[in-house]
N, C-alpha and C. Protein backbone atom coordinates (compact mmCIF):
# COMPACT_ATOMS: atom_id res chain seq x y z
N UNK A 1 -9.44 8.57 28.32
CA UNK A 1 -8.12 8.74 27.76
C UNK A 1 -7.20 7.66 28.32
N UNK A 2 -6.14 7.22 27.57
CA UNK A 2 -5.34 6.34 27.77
C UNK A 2 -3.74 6.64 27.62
N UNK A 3 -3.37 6.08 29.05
CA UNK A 3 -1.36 6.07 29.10
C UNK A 3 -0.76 5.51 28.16
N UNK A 4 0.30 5.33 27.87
CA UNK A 4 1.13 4.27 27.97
C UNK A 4 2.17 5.05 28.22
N UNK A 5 3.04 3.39 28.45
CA UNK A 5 4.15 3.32 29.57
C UNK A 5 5.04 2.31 28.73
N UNK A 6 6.47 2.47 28.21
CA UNK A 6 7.08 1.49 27.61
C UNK A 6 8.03 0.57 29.00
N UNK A 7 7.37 -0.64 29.19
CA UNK A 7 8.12 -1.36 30.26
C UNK A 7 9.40 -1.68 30.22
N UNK A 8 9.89 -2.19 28.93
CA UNK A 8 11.11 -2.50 28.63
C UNK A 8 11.29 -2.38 27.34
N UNK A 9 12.38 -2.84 26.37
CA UNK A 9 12.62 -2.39 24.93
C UNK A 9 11.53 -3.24 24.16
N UNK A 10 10.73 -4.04 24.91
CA UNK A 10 9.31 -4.41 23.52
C UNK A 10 8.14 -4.74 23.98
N UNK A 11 8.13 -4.28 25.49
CA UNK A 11 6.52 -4.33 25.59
C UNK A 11 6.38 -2.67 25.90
N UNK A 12 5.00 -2.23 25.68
CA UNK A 12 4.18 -1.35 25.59
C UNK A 12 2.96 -0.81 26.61
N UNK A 13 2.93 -0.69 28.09
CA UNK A 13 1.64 -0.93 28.63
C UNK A 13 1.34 0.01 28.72
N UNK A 14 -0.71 0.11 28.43
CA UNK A 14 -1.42 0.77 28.07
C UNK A 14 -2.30 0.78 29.96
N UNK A 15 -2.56 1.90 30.14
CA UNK A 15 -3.14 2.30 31.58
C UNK A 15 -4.35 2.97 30.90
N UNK A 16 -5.30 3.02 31.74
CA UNK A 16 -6.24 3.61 32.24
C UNK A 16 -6.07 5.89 33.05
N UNK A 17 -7.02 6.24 33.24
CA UNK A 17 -6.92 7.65 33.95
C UNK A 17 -6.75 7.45 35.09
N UNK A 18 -7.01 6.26 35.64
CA UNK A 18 -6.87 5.90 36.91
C UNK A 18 -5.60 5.16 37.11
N UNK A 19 -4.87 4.99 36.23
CA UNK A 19 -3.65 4.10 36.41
C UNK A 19 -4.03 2.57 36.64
N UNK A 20 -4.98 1.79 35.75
CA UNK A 20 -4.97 0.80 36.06
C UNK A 20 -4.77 0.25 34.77
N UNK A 21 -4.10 -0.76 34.81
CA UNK A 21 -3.56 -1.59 33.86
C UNK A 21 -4.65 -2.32 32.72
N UNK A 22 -4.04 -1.85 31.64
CA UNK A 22 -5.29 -2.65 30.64
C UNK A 22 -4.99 -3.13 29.77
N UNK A 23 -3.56 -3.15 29.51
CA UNK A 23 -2.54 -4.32 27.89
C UNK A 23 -1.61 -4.09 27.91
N UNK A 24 -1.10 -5.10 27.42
CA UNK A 24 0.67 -5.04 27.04
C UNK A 24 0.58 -5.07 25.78
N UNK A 25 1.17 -4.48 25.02
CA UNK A 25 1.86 -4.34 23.43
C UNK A 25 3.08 -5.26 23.87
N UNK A 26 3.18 -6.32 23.12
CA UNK A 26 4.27 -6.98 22.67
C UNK A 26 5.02 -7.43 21.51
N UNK A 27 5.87 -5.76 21.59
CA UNK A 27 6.60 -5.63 20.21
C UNK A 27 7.77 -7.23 19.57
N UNK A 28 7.60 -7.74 20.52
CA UNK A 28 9.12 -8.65 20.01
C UNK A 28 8.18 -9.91 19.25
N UNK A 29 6.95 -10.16 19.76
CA UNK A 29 6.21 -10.97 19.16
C UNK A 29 5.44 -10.27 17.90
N UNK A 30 5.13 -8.78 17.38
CA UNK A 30 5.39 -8.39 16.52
C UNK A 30 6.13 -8.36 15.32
N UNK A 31 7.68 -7.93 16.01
CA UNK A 31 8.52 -8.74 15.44
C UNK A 31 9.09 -9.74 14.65
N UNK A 32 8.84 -10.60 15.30
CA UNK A 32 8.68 -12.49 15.05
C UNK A 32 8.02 -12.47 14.07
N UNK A 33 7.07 -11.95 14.01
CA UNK A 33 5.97 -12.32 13.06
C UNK A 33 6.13 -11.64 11.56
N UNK A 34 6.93 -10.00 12.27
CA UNK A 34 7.06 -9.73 10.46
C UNK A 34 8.28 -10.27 9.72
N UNK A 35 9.56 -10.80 10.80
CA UNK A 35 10.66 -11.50 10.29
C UNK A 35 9.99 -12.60 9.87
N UNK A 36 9.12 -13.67 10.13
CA UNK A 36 8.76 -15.05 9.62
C UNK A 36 7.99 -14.50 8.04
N UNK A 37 6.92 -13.52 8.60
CA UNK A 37 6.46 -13.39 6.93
C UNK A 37 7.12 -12.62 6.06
N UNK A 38 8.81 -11.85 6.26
CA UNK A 38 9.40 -11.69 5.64
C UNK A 38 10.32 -12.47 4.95
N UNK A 39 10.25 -13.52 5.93
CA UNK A 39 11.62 -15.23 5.26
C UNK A 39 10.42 -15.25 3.86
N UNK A 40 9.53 -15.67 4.37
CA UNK A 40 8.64 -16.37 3.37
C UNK A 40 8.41 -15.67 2.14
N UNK A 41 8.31 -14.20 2.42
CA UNK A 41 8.53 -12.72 0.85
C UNK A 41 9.71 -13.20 0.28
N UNK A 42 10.95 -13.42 1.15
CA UNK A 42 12.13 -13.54 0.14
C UNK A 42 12.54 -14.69 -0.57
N UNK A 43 11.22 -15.90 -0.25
CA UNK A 43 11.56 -16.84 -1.20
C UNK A 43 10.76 -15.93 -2.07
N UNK A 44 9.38 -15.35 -2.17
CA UNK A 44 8.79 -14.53 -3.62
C UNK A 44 9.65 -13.88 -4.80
N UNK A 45 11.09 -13.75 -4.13
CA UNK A 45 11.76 -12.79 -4.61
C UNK A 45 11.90 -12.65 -6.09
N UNK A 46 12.08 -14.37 -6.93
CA UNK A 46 12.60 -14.38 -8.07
C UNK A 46 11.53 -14.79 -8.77
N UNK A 47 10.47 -15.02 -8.41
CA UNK A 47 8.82 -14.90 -8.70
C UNK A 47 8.47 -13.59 -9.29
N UNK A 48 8.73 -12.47 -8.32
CA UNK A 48 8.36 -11.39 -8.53
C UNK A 48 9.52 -10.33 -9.35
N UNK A 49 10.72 -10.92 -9.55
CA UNK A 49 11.46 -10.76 -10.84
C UNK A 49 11.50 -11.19 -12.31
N UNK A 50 10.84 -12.51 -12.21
CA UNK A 50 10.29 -13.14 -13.70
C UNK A 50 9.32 -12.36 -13.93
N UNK A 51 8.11 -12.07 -13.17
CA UNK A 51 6.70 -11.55 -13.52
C UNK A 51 7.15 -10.37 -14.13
N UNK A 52 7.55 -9.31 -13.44
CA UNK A 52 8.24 -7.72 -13.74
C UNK A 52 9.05 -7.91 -15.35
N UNK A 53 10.23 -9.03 -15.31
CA UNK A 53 10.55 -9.25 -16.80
C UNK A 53 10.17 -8.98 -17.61
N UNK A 54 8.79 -10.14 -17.59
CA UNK A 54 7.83 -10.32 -18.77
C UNK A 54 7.24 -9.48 -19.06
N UNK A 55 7.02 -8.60 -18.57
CA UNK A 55 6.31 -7.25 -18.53
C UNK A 55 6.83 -5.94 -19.35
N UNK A 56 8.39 -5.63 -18.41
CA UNK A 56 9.04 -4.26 -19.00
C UNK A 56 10.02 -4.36 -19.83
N UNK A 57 10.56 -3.42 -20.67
CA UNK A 57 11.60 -3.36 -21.11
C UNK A 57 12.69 -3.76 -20.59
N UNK A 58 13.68 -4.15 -21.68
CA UNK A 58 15.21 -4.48 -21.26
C UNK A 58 15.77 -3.31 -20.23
N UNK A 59 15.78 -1.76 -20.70
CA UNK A 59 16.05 -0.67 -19.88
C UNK A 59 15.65 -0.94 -18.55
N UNK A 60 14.25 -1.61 -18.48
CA UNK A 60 13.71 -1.01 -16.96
C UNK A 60 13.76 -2.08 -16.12
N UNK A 61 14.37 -3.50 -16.76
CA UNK A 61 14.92 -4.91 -15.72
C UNK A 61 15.90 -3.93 -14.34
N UNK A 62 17.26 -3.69 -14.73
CA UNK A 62 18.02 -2.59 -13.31
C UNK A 62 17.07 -2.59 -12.51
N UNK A 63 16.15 -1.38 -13.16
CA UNK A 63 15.40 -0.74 -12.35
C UNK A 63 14.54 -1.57 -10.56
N UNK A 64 13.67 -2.27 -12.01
CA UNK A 64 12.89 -3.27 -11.36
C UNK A 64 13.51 -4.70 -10.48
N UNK A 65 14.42 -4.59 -10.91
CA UNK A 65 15.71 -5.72 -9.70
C UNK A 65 15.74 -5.30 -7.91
N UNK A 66 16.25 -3.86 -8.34
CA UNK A 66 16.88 -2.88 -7.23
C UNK A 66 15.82 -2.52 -6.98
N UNK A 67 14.18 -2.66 -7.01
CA UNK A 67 13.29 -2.12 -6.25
C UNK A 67 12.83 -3.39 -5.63
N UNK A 68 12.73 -4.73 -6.21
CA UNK A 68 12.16 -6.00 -5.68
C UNK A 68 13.40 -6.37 -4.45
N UNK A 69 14.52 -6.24 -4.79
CA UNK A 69 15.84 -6.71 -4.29
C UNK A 69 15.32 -5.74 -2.82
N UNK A 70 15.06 -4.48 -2.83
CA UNK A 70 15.03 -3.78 -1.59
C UNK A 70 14.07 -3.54 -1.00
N UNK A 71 12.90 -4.08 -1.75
CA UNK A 71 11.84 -4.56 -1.40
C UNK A 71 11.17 -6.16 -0.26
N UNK A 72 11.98 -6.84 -0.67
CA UNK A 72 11.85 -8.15 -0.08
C UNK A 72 12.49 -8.67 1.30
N UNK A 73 13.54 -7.33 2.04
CA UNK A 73 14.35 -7.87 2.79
C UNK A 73 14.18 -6.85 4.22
N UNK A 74 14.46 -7.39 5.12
CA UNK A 74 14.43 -6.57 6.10
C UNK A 74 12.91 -6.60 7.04
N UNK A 75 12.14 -6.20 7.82
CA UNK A 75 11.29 -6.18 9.18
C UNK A 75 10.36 -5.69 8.10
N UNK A 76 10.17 -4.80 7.18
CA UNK A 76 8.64 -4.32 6.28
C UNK A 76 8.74 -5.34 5.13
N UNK A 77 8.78 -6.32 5.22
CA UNK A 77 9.39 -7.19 3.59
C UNK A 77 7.87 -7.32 3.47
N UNK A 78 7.33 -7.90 4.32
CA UNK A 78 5.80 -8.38 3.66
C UNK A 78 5.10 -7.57 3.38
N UNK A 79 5.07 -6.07 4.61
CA UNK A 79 4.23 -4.75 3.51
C UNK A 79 4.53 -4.53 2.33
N UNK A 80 5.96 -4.57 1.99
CA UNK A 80 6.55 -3.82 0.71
C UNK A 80 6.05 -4.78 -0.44
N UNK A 81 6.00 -5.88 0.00
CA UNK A 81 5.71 -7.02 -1.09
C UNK A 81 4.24 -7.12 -1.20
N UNK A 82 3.06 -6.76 -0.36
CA UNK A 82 2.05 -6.01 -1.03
C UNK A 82 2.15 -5.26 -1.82
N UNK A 83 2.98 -4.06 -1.85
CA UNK A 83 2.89 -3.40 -2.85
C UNK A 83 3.28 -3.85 -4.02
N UNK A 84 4.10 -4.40 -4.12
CA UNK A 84 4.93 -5.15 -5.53
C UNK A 84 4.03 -6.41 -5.72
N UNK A 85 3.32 -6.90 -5.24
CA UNK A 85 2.59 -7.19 -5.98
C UNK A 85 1.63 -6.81 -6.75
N UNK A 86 0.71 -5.51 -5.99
CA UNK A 86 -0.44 -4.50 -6.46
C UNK A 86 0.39 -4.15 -7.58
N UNK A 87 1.84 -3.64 -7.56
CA UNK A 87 2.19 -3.18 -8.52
C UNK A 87 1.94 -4.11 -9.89
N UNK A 88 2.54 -5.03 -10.00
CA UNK A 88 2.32 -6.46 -10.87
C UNK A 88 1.58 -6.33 -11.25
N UNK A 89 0.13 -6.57 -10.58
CA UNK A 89 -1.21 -6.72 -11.13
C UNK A 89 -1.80 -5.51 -12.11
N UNK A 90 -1.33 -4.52 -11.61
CA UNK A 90 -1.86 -3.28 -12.14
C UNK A 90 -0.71 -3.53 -13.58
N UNK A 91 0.54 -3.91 -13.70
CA UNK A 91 1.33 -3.42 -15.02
C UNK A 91 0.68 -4.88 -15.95
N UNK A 92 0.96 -5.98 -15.23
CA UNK A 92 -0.23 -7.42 -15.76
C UNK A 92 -1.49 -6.85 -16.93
N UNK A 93 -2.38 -6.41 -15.75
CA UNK A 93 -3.59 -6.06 -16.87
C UNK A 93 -2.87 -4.44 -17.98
N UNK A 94 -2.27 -3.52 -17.35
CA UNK A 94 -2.05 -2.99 -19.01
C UNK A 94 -1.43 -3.23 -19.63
N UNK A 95 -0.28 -4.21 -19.36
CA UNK A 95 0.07 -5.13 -20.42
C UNK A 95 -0.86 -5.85 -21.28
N UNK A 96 -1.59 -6.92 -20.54
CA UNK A 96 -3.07 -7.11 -21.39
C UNK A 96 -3.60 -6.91 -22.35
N UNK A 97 -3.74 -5.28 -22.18
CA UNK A 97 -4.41 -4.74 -22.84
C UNK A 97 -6.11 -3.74 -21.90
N UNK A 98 -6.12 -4.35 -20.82
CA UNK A 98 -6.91 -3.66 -19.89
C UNK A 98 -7.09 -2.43 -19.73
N UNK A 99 -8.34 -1.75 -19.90
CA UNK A 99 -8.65 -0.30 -20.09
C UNK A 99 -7.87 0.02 -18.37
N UNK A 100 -7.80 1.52 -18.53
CA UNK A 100 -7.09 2.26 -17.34
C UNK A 100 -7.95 1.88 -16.11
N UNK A 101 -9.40 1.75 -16.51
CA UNK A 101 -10.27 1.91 -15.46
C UNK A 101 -10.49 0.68 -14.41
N UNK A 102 -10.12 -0.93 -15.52
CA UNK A 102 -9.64 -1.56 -14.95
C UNK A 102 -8.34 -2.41 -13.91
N UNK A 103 -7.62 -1.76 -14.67
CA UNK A 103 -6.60 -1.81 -13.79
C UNK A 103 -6.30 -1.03 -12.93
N UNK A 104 -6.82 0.15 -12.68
CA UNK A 104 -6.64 1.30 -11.50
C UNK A 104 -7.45 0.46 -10.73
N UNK A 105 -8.37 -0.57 -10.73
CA UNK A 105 -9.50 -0.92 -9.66
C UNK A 105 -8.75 -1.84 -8.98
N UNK A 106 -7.39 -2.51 -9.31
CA UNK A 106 -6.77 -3.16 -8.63
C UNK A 106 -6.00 -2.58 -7.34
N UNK A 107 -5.69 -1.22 -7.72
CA UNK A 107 -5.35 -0.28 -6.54
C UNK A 107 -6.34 0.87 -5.93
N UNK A 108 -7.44 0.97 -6.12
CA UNK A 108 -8.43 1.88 -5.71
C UNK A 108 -8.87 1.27 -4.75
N UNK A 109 -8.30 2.57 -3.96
CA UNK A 109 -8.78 2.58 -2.33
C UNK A 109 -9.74 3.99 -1.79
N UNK A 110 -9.95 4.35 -3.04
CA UNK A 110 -10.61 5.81 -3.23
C UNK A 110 -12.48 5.25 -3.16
N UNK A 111 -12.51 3.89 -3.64
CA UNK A 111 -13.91 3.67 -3.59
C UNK A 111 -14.03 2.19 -3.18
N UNK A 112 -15.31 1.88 -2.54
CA UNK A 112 -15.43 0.78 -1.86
C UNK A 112 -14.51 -0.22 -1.04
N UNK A 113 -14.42 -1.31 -1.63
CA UNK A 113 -13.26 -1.88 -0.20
C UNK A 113 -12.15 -1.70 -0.65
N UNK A 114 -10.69 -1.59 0.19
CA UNK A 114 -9.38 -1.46 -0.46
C UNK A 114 -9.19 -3.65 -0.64
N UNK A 115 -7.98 -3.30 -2.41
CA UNK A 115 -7.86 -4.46 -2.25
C UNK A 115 -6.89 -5.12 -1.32
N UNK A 116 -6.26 -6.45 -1.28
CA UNK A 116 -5.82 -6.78 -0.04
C UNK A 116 -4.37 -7.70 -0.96
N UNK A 117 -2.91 -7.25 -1.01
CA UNK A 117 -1.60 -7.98 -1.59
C UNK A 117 -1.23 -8.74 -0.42
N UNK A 118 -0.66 -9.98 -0.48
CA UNK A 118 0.16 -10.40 0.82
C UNK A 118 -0.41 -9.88 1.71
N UNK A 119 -1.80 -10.51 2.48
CA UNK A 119 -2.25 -10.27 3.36
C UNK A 119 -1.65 -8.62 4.44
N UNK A 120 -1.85 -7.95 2.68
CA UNK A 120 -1.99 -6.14 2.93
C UNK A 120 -2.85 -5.64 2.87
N UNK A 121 -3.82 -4.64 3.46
CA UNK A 121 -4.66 -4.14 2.96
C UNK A 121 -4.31 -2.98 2.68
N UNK A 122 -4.29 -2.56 1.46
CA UNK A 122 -3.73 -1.39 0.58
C UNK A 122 -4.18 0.06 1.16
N UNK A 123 -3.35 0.88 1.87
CA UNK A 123 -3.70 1.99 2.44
C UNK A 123 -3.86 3.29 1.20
N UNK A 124 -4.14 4.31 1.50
CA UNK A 124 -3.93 5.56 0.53
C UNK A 124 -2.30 5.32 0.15
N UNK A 125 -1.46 5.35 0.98
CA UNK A 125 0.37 5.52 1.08
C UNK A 125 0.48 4.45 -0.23
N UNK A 126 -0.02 2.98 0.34
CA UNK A 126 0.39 2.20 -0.37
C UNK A 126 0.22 1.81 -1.79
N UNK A 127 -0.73 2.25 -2.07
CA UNK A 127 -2.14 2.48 -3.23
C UNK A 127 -1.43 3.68 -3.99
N UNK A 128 -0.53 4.67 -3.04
CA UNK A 128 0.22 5.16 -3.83
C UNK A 128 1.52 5.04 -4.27
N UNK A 129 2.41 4.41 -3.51
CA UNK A 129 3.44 3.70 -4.21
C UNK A 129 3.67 2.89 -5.37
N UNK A 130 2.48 2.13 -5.06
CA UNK A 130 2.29 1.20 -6.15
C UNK A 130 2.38 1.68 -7.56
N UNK A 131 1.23 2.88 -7.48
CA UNK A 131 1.04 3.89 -8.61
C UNK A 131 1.86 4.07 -9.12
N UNK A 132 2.79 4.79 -8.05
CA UNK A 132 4.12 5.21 -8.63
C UNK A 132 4.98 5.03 -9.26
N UNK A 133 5.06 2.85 -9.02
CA UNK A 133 6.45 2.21 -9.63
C UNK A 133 5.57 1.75 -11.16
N UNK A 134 4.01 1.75 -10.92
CA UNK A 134 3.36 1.66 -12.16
C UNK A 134 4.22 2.63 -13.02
N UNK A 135 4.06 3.87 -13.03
CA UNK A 135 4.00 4.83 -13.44
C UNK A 135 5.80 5.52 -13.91
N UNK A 136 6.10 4.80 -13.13
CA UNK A 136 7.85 5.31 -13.60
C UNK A 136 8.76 4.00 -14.30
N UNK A 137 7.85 2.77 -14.79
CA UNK A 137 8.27 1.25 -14.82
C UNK A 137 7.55 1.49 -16.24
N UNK A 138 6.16 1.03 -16.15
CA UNK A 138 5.99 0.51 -17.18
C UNK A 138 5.28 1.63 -18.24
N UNK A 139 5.50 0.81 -19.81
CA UNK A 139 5.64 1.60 -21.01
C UNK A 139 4.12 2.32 -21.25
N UNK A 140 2.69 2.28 -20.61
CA UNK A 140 1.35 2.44 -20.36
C UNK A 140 2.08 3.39 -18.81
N UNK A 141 2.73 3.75 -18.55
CA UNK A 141 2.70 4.45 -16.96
C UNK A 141 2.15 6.13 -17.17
N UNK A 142 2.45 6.58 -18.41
CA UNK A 142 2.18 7.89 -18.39
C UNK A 142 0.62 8.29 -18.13
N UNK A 143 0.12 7.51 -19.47
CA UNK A 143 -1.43 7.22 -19.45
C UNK A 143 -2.19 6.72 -18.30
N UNK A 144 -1.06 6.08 -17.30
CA UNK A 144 -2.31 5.49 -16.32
C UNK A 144 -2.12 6.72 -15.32
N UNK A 145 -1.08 7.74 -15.25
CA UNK A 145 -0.85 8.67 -14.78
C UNK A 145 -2.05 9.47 -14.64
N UNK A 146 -1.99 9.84 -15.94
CA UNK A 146 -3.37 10.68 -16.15
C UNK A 146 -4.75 10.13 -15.76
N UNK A 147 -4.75 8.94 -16.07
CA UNK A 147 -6.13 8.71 -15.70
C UNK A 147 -5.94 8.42 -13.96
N UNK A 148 -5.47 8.08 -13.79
CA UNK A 148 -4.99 8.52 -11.68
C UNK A 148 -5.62 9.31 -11.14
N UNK A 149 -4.82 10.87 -11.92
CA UNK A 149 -4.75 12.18 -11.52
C UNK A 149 -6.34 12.20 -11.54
N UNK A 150 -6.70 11.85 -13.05
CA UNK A 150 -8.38 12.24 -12.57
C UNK A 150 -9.31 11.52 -12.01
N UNK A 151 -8.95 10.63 -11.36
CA UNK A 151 -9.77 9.63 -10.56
C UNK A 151 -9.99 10.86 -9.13
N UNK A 152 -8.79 10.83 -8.56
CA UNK A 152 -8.46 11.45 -7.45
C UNK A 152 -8.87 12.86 -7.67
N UNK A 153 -8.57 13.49 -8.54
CA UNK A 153 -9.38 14.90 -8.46
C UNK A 153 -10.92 14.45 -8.82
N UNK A 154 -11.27 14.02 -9.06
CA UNK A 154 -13.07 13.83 -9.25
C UNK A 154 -13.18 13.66 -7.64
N UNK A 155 -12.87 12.26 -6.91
CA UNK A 155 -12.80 12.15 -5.79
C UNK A 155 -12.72 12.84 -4.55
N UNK A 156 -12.22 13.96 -4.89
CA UNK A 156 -11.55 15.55 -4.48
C UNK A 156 -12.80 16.52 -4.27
N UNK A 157 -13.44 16.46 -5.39
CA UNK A 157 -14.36 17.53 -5.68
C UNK A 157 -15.82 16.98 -4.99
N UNK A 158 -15.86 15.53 -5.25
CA UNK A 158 -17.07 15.41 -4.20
C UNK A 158 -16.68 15.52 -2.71
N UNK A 159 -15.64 14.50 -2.43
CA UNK A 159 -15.44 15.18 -1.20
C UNK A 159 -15.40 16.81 -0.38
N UNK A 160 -15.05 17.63 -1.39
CA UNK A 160 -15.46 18.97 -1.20
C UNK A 160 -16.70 19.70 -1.35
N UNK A 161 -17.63 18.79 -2.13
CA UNK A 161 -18.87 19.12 -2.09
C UNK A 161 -19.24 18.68 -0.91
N UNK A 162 -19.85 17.55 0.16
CA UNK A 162 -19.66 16.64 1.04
C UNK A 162 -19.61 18.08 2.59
N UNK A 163 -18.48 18.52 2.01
CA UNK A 163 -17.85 19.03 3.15
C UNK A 163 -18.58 20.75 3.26
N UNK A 164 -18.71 21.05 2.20
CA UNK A 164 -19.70 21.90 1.61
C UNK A 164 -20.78 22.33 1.76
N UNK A 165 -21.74 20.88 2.08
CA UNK A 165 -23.14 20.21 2.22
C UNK A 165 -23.18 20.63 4.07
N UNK A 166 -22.14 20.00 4.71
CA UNK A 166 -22.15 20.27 5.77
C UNK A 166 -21.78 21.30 6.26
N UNK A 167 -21.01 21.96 5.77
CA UNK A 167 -20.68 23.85 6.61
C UNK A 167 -22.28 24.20 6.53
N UNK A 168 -22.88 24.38 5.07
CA UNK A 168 -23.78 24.74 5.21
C UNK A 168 -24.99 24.30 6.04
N UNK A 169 -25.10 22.68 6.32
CA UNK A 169 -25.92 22.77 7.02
C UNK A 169 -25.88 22.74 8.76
N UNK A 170 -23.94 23.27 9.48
CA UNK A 170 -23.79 23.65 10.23
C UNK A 170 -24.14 24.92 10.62
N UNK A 171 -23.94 25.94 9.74
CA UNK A 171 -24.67 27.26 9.68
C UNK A 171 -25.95 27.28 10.01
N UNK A 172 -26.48 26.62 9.49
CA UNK A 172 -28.32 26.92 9.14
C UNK A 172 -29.12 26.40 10.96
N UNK A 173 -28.02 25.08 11.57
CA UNK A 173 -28.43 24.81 13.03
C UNK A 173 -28.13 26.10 14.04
């Protein structure tokens, strides 16, 4: 088992059971790093406002402004801008014309590797946000809704089989 000990307002040290020293967390160089790859998101900014354009309705420009706009700024700019991009890609192909199944594979983190936005790797959370601005943005959002819902409940049910497999064969030892 492991301590920690906050030394000052941005380092972090991690001890041992014995109290012996084994890392520093150094939040301020953390920091640094998500302010630099956040400068660099907010040049994306009007990149990722043309793309969204071309895409949605006149109605849903507002929308899509005030989510990129509050998206791009601040210490999470480069997570958030993973997502807005996943988002992109996913409204991209059903704009297209791309069956549901393809474009959900741009955010499916439910099977094999998750994909990776702005050096993000798309968590469940994020994989679901994305969904979300899919889904409340663009004019295909209802439909990809549904086909979502049943990705994740299929997903659901094996995993409950899975879990199933094993009570039972905890019982039987």
């Amino acid at each position: 088992m492991s301590y920690y000990h906050f030394k000052n307002f941005c380092e972090l040290e991690k001890y041992d059971e014995q109290g012996n020293w084994i890392e520093t967390y150094n939040y301020d160089e953390t920091w640094r790093m998500n302010l630099k790859m956040g400068v660099a998101v907010s040049k994306k900014r009007n990149t990722y406002l043309e793309r969204g354009y071309h895409i949605l309705s006149d109605e849903k420009h507002i929308a899509w402004k005030n989510l990129v706009n509050s998206s791009v700024h601040g210490e999470n700019a480069w997570t958030n801008a993973g997502i807005i991009e996943a988002t992109l890609v996913v409204m991209e192909q059903l704009s297209a014309g791309s069956s549901l199944e393809e474009a959900f594979q741009a955010v499916d983190v439910y099977h094999g590797i998750s994909p990776i936005y702005n050096q993000l790797v798309l968590s469940g959370g994020s994989s679901y946000k994305a969904c979300m601005f899919v889904i409340g943005l663009h004019p295909r959002g209802e439909e990809f809704s549904d086909y979502r819902n049943q990705v994740i409940l299929e997903q659901c049910k094996v995993t409950n089989k899975v879990k199933s497999k094993i009570d039972d064969q905890k019982k039987r030892l």
